[in-house]
PDB file of N, CA and C in Angstrom:
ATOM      1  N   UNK A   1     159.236 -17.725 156.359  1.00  0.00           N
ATOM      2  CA  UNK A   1     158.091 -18.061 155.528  1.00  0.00           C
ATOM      3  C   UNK A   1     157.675 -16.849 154.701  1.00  0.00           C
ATOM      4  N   UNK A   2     157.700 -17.174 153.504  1.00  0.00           N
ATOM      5  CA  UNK A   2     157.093 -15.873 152.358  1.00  0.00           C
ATOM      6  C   UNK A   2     155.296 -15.412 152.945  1.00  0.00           C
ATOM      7  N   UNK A   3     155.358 -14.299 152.769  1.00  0.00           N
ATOM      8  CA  UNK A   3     153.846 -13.862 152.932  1.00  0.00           C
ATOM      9  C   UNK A   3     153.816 -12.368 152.306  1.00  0.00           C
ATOM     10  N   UNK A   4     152.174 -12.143 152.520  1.00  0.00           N
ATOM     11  CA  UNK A   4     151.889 -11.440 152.198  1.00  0.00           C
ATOM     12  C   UNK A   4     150.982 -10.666 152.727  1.00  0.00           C
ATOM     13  N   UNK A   5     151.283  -9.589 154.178  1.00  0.00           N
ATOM     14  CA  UNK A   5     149.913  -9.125 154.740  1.00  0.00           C
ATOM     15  C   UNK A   5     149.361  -7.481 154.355  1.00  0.00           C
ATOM     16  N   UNK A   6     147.706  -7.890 153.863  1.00  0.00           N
ATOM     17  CA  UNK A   6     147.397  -6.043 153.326  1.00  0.00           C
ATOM     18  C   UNK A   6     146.830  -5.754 154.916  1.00  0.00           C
ATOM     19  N   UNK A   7     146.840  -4.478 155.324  1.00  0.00           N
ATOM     20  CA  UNK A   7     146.196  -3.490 155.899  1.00  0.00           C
ATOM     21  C   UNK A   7     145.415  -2.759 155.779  1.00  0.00           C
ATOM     22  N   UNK A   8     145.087  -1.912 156.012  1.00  0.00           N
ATOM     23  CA  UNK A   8     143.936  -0.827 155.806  1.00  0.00           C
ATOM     24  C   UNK A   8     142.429  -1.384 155.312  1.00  0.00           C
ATOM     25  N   UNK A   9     141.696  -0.723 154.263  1.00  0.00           N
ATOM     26  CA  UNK A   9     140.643  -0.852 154.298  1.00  0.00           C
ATOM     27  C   UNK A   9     139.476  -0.700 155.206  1.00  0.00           C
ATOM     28  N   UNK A  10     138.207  -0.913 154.903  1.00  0.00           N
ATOM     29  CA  UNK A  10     137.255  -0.638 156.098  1.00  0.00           C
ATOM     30  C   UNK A  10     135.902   0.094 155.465  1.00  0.00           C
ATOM     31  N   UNK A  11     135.250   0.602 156.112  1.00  0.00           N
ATOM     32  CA  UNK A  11     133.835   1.199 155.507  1.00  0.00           C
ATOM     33  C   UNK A  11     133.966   2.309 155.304  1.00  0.00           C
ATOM     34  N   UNK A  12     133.499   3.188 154.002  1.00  0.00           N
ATOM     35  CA  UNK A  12     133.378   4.158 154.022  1.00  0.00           C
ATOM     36  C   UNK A  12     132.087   4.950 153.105  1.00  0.00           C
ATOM     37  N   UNK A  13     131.783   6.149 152.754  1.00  0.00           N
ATOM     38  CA  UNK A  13     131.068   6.525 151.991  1.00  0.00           C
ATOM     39  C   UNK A  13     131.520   6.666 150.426  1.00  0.00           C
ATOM     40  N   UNK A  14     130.154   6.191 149.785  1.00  0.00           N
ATOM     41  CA  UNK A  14     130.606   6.627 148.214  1.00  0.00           C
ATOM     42  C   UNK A  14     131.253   8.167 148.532  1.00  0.00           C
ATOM     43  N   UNK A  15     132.069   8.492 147.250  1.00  0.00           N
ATOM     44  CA  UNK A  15     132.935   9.368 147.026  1.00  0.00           C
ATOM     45  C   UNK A  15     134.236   9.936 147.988  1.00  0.00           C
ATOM     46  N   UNK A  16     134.002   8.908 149.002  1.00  0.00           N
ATOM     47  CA  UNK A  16     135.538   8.820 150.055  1.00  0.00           C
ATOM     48  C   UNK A  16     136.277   8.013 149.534  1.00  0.00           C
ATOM     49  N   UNK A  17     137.377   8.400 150.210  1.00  0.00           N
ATOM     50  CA  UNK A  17     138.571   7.732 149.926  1.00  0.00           C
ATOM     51  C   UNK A  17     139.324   6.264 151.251  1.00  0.00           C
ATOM     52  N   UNK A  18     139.859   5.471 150.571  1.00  0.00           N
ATOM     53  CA  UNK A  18     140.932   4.763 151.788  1.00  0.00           C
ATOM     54  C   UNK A  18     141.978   4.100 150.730  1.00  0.00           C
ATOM     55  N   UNK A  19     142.654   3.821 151.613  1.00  0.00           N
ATOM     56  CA  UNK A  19     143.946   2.994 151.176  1.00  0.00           C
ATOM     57  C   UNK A  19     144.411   1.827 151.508  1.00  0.00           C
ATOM     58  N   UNK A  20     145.185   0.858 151.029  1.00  0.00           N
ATOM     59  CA  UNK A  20     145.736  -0.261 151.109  1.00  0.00           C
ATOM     60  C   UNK A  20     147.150  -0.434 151.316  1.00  0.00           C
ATOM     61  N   UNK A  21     147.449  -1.477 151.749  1.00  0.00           N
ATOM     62  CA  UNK A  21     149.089  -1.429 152.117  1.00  0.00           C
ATOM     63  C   UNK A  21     149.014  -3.047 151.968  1.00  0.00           C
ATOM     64  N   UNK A  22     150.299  -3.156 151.560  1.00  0.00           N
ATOM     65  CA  UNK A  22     150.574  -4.961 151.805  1.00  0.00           C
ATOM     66  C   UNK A  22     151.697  -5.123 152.020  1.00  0.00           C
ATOM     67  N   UNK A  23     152.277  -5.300 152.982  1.00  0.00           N
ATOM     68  CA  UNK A  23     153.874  -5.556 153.596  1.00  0.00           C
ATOM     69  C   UNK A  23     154.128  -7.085 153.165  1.00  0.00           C
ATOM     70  N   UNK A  24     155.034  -7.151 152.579  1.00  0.00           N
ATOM     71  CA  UNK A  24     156.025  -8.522 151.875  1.00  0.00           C
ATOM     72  C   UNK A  24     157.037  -8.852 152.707  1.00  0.00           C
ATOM     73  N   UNK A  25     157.204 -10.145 153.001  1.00  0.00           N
ATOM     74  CA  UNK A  25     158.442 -10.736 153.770  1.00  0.00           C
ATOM     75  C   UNK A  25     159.359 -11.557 152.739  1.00  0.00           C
ATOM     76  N   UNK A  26     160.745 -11.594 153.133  1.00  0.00           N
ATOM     77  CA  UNK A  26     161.878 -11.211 151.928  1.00  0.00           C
ATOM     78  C   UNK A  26     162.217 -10.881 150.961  1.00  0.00           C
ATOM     79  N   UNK A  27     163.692 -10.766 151.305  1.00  0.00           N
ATOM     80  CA  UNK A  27     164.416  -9.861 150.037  1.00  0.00           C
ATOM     81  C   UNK A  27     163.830 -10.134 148.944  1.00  0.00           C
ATOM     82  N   UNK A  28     163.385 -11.102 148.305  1.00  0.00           N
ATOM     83  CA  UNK A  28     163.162 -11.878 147.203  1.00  0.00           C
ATOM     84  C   UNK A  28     162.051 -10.497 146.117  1.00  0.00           C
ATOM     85  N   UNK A  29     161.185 -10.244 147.508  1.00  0.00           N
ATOM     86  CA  UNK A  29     159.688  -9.979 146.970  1.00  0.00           C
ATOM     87  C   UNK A  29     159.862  -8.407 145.892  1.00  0.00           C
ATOM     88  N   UNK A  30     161.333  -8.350 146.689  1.00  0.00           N
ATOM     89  CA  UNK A  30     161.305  -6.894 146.353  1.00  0.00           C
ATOM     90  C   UNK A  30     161.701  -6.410 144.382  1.00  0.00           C
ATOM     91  N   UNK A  31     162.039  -7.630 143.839  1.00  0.00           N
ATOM     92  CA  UNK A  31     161.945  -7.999 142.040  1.00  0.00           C
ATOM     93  C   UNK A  31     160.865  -8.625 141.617  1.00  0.00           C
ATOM     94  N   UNK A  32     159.995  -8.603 142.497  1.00  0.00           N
ATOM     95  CA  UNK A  32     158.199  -9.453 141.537  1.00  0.00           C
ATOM     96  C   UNK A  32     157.579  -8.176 141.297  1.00  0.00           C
ATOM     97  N   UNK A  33     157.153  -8.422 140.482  1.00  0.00           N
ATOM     98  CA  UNK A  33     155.431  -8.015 139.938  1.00  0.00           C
ATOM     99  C   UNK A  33     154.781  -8.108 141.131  1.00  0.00           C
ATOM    100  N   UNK A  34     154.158  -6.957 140.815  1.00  0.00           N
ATOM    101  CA  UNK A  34     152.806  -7.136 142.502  1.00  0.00           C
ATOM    102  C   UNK A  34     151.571  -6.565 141.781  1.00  0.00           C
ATOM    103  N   UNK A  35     150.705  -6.819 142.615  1.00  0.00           N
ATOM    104  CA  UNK A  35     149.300  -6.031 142.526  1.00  0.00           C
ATOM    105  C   UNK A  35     148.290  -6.634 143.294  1.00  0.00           C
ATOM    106  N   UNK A  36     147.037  -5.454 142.913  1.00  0.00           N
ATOM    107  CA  UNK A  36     145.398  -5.724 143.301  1.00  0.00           C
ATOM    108  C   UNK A  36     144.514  -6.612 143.080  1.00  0.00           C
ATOM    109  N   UNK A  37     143.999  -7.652 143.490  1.00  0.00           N
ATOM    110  CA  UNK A  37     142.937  -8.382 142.864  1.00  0.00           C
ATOM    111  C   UNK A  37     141.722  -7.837 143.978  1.00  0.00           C
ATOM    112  N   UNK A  38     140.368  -7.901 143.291  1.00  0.00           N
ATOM    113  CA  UNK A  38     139.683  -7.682 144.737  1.00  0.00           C
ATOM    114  C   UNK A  38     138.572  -8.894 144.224  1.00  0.00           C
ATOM    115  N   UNK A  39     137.698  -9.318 145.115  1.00  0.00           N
ATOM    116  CA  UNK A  39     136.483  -9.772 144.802  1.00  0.00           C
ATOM    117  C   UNK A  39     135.179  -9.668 145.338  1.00  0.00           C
ATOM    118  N   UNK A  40     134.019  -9.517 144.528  1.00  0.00           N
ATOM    119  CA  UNK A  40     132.897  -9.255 145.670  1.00  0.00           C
ATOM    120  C   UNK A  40     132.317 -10.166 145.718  1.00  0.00           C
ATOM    121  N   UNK A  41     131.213 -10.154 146.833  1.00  0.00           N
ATOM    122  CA  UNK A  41     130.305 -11.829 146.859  1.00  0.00           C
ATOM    123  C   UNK A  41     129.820 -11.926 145.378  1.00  0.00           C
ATOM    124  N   UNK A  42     130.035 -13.284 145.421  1.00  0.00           N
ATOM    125  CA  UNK A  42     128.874 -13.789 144.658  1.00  0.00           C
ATOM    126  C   UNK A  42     129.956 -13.614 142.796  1.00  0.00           C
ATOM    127  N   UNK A  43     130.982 -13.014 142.971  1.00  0.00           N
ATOM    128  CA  UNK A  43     131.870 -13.047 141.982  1.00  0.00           C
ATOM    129  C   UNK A  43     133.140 -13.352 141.467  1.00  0.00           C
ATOM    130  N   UNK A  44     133.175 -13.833 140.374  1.00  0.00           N
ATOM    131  CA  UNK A  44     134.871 -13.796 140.585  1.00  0.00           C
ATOM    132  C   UNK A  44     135.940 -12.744 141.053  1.00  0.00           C
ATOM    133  N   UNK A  45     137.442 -13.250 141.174  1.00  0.00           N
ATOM    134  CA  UNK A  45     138.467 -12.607 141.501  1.00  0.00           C
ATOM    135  C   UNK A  45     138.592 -11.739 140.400  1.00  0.00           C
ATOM    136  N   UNK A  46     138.507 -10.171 140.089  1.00  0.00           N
ATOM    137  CA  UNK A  46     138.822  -9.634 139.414  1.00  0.00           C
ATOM    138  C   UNK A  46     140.439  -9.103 139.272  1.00  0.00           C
ATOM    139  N   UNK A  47     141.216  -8.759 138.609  1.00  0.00           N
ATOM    140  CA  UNK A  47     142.269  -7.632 138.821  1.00  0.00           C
ATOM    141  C   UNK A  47     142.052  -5.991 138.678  1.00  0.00           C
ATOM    142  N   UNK A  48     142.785  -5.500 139.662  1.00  0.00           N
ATOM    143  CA  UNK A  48     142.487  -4.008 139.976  1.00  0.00           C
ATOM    144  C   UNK A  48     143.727  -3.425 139.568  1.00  0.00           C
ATOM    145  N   UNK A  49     144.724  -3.937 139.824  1.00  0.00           N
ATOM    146  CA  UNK A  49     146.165  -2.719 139.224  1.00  0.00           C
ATOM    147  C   UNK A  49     146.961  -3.476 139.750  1.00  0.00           C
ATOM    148  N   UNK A  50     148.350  -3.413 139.050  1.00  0.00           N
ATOM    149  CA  UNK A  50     149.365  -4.097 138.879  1.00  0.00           C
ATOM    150  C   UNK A  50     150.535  -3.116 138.834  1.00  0.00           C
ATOM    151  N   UNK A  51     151.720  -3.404 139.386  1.00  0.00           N
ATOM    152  CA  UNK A  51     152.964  -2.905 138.969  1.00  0.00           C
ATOM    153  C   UNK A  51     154.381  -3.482 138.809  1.00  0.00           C
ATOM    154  N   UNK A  52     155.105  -2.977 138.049  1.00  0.00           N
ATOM    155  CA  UNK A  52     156.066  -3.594 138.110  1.00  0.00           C
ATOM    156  C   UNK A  52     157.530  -3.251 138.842  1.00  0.00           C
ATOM    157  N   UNK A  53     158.468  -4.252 139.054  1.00  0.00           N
ATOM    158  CA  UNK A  53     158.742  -4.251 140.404  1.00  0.00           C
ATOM    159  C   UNK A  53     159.621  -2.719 140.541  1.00  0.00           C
ATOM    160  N   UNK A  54     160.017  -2.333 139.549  1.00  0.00           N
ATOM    161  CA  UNK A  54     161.018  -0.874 139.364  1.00  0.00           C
ATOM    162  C   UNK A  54     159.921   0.400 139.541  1.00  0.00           C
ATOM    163  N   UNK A  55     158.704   0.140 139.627  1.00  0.00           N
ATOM    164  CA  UNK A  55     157.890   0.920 139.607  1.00  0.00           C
ATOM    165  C   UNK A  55     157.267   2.151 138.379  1.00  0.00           C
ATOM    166  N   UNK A  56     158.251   1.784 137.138  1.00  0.00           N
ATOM    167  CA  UNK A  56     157.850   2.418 136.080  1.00  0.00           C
ATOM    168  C   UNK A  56     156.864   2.180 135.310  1.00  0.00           C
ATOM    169  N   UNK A  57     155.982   0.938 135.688  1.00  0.00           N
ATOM    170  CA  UNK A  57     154.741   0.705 134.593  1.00  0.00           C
ATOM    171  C   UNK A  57     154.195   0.542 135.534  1.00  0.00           C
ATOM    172  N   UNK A  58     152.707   1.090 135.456  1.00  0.00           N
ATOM    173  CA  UNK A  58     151.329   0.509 135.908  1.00  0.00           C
ATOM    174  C   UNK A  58     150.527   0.006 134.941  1.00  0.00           C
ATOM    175  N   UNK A  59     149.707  -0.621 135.624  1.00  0.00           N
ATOM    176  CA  UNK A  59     148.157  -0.835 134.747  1.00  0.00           C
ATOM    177  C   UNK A  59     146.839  -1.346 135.768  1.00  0.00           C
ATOM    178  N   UNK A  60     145.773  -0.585 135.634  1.00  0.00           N
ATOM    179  CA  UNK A  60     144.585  -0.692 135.910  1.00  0.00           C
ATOM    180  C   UNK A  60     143.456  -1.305 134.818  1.00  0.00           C
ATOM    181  N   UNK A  61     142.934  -1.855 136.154  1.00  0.00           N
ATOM    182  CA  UNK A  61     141.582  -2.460 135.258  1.00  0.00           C
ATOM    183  C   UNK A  61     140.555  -0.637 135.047  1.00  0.00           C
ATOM    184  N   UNK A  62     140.065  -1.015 133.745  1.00  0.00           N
ATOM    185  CA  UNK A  62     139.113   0.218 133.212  1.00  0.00           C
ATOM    186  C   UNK A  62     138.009   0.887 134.329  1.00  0.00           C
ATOM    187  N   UNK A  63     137.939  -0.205 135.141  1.00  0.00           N
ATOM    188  CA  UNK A  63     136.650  -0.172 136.128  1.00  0.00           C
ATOM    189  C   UNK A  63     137.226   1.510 137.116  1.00  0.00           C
ATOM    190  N   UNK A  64     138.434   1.060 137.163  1.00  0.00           N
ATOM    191  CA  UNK A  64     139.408   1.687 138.456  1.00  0.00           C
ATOM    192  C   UNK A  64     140.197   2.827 137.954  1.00  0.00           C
ATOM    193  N   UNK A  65     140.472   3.046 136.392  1.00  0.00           N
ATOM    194  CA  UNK A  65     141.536   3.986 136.161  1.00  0.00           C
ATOM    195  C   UNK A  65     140.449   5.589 136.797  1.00  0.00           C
ATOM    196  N   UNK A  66     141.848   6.169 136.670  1.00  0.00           N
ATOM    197  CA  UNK A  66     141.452   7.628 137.032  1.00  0.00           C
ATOM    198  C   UNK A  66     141.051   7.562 138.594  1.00  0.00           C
ATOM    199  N   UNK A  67     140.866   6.806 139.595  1.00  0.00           N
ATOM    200  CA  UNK A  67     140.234   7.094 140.731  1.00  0.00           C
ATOM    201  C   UNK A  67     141.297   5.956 141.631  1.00  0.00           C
ATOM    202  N   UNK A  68     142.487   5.007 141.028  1.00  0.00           N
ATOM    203  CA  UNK A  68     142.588   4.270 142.350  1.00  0.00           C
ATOM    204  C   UNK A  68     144.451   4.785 141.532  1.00  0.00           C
ATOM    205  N   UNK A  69     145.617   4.431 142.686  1.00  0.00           N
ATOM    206  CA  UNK A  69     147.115   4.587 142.573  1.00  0.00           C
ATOM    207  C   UNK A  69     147.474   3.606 142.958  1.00  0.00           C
ATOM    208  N   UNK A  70     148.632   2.810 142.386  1.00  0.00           N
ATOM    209  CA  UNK A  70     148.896   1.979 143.110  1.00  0.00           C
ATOM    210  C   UNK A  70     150.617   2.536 142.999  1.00  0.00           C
ATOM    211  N   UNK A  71     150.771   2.065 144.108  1.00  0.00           N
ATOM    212  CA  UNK A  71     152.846   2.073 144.095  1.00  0.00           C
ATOM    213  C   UNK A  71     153.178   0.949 144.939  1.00  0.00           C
ATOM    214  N   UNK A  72     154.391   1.466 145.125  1.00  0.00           N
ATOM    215  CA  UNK A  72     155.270   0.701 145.910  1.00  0.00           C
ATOM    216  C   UNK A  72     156.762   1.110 146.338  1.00  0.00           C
ATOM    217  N   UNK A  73     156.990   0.925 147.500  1.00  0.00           N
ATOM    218  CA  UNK A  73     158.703   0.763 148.268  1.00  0.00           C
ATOM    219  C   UNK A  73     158.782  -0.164 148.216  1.00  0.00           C
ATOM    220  N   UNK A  74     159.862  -0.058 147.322  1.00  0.00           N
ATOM    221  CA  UNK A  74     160.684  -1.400 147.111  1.00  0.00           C
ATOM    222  C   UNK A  74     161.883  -1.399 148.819  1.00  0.00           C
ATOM    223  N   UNK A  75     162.081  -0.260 149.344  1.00  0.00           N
ATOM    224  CA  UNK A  75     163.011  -0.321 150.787  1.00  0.00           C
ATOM    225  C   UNK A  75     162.650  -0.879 151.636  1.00  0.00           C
ATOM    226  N   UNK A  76     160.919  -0.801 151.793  1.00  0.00           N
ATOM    227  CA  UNK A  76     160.314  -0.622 153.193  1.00  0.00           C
ATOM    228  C   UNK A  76     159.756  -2.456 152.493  1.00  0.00           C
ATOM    229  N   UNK A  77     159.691  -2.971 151.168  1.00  0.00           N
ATOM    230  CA  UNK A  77     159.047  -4.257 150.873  1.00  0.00           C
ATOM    231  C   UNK A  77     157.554  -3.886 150.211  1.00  0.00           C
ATOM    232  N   UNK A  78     156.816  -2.412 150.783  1.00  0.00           N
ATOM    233  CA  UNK A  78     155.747  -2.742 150.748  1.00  0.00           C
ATOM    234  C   UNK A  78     154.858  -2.401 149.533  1.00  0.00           C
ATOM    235  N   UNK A  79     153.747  -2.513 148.807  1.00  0.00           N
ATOM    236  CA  UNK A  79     152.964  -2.213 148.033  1.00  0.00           C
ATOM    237  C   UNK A  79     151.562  -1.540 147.879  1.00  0.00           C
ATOM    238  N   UNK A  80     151.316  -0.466 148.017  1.00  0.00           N
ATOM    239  CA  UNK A  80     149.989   0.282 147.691  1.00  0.00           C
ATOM    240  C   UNK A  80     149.088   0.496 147.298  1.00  0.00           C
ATOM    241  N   UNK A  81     147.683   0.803 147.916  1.00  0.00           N
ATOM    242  CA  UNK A  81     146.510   0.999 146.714  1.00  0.00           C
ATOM    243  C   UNK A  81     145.810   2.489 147.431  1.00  0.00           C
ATOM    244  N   UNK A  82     145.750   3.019 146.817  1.00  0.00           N
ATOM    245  CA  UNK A  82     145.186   4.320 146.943  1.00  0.00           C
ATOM    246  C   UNK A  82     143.882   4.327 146.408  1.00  0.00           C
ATOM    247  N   UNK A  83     142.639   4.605 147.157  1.00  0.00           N
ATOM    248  CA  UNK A  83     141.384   4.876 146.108  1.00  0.00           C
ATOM    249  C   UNK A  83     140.678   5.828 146.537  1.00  0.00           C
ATOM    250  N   UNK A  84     140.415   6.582 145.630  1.00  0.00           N
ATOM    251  CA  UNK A  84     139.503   7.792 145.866  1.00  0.00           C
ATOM    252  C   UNK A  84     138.623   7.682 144.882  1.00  0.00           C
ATOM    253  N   UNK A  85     137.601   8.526 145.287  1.00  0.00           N
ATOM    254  CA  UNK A  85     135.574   8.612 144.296  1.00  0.00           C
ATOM    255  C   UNK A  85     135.375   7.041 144.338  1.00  0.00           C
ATOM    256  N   UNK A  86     135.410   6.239 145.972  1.00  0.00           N
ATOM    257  CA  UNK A  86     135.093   5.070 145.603  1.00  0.00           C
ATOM    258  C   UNK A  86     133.453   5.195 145.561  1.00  0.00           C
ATOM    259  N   UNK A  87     133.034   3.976 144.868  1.00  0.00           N
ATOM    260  CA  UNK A  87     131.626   3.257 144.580  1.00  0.00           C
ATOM    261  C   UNK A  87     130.832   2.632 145.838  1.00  0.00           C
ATOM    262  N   UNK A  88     129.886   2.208 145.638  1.00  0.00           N
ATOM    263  CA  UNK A  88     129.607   0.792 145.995  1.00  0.00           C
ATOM    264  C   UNK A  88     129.931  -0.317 144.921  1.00  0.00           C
ATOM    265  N   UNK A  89     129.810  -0.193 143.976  1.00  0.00           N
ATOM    266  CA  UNK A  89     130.266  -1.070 143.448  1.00  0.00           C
ATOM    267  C   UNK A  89     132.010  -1.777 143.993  1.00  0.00           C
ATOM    268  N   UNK A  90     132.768  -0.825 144.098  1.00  0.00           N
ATOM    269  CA  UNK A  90     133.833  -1.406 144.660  1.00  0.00           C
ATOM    270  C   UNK A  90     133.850  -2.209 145.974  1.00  0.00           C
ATOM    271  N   UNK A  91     132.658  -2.424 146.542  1.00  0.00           N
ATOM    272  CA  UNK A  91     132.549  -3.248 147.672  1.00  0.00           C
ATOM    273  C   UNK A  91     133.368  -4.222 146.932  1.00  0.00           C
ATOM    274  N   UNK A  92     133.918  -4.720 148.153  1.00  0.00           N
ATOM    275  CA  UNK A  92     134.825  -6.076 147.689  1.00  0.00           C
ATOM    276  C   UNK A  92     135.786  -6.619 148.808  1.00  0.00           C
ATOM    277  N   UNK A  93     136.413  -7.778 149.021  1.00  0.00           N
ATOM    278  CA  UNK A  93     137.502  -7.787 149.506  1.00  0.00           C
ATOM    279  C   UNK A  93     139.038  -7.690 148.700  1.00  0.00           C
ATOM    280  N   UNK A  94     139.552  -7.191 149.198  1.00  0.00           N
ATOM    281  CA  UNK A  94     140.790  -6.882 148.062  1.00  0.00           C
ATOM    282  C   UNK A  94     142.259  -7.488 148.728  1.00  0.00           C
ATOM    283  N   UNK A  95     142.812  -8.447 147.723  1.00  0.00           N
ATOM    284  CA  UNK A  95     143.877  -8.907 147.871  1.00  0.00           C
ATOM    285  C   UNK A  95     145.408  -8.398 147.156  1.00  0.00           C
ATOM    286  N   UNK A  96     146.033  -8.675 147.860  1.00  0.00           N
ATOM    287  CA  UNK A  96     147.618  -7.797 147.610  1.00  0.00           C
ATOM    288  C   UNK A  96     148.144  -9.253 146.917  1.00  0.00           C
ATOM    289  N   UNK A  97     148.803  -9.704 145.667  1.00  0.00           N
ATOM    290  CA  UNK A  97     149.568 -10.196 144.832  1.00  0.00           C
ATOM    291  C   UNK A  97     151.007 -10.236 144.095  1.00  0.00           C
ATOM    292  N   UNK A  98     151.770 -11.188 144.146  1.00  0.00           N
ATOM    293  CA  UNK A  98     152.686 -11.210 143.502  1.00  0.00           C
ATOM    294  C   UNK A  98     153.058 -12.346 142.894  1.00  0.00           C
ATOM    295  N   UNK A  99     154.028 -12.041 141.745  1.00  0.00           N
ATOM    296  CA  UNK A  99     154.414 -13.127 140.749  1.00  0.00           C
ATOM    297  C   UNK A  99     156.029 -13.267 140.738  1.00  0.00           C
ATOM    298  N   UNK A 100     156.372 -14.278 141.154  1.00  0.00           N
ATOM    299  CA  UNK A 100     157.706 -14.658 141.734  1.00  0.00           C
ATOM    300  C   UNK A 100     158.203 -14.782 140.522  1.00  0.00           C
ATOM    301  N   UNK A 101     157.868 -15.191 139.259  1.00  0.00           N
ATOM    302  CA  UNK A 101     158.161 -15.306 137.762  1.00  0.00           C
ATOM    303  C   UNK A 101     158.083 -14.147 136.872  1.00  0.00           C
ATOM    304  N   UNK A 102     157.944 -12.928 137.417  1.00  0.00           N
ATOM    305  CA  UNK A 102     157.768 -11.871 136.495  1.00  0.00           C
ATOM    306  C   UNK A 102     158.730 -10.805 137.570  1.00  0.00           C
ATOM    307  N   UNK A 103     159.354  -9.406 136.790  1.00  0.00           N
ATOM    308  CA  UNK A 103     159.627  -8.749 137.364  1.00  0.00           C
ATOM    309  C   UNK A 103     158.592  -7.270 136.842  1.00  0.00           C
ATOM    310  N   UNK A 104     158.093  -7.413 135.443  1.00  0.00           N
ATOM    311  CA  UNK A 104     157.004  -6.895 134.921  1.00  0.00           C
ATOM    312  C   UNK A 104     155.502  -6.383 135.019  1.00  0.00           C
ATOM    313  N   UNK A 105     154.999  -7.699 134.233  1.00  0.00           N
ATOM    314  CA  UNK A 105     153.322  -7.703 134.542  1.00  0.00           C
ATOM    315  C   UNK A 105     152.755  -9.007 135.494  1.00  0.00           C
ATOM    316  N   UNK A 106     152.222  -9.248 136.194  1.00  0.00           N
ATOM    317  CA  UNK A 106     151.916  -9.773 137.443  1.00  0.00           C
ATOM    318  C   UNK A 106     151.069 -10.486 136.879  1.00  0.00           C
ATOM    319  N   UNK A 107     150.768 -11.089 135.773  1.00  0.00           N
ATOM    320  CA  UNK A 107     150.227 -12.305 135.196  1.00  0.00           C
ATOM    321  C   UNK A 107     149.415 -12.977 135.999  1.00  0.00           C
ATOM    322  N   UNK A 108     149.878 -14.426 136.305  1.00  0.00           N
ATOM    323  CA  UNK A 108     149.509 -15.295 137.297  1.00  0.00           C
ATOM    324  C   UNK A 108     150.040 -15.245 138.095  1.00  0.00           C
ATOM    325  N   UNK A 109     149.538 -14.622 139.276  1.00  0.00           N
ATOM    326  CA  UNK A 109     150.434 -13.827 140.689  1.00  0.00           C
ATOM    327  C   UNK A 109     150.247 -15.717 141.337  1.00  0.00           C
ATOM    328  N   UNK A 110     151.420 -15.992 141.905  1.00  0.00           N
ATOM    329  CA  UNK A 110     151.154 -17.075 142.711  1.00  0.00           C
ATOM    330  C   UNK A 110     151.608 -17.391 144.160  1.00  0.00           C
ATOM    331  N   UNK A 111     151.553 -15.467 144.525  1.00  0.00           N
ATOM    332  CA  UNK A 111     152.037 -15.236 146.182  1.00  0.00           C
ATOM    333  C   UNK A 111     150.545 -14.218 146.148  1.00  0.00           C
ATOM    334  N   UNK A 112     149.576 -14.697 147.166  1.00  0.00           N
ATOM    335  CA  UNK A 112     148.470 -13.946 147.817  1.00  0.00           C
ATOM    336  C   UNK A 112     148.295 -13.633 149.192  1.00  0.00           C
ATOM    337  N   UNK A 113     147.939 -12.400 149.142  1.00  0.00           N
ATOM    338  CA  UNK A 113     147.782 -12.020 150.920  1.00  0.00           C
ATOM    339  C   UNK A 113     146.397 -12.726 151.478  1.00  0.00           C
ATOM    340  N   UNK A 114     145.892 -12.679 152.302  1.00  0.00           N
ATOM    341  CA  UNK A 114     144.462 -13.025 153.074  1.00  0.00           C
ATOM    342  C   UNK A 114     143.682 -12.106 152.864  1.00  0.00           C
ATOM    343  N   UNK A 115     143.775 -10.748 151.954  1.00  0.00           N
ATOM    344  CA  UNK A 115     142.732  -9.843 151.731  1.00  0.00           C
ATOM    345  C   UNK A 115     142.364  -9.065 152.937  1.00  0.00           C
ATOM    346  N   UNK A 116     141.718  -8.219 152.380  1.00  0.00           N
ATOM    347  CA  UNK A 116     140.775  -7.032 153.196  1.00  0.00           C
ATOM    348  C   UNK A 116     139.845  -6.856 152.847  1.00  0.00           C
ATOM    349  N   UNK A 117     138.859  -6.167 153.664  1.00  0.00           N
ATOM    350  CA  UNK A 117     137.677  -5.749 153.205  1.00  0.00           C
ATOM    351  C   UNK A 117     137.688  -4.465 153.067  1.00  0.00           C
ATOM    352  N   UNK A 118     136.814  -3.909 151.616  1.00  0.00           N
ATOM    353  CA  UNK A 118     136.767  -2.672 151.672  1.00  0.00           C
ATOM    354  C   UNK A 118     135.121  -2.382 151.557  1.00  0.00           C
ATOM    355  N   UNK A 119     134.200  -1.491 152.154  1.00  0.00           N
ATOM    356  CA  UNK A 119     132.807  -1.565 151.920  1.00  0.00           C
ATOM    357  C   UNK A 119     132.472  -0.287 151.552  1.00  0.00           C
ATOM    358  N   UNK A 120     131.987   0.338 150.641  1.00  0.00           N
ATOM    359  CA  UNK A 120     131.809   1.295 150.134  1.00  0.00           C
ATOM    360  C   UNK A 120     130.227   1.780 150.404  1.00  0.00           C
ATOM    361  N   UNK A 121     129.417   2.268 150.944  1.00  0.00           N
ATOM    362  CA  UNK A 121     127.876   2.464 151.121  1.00  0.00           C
ATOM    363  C   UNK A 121     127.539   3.856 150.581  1.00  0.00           C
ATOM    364  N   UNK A 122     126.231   3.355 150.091  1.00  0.00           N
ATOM    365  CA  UNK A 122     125.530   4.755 149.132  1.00  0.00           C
ATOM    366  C   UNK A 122     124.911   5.599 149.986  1.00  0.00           C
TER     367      UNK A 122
END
């Protein structure tokens, strides 16, 4: 069965850091587009960063550049989010994504993990 599980996350203070992980099950996953969506209450699903599957392009939402990384092993399957000088505003739960139709930009991702929570406090 295809999936998608993230790790990490958890509470921390504005201007700390944590990270994300999302381990992918099969070969398949390892030529999609992946990325970040997160969402907070009360809002829509935003996108946070995207990559593509060779790992030579990124892109971040404006909210996030300069303070979050995203990568990926393509060996190990898995995909990354790195964030540092987080907010509260970045409270959110954050989901790991991929697009079985792209090897590029992660468009309409239509493989989602179950998310994490990340809580950021002032």
């Amino acid at each position: 069965q295809v999936q998608l599980v993230e790790s990490g996350g958890g509470l921390v203070q504005a201007g700390g850091s944590l990270s994300l992980s999302c381990a992918a099950s099969g070969r398949a996953f390892r030529r999609y587009a992946k990325g970040w969506f997160r969402q907070a209450p009360g809002r829509e699903r935003e996108f946070v960063a995207a990559i593509s599957w060779s790992g030579g392009s990124t892109w971040y939402a404006d909210s996030v550049k300069g303070r979050f990384t995203i990568s990926r092993d393509n060996a190990k399957n898995t995909v990354d989010l790195r964030m540092n000088n987080l907010k509260p505003e970045d409270t959110a739960v954050y989901y790991c994504a991929a697009n079985s139709f792209s090897e590029i930009q992660i468009g309409a991702p239509n493989y989602w993990g179950q998310g994490a929570q990340v809580t950021v406090s002032s």
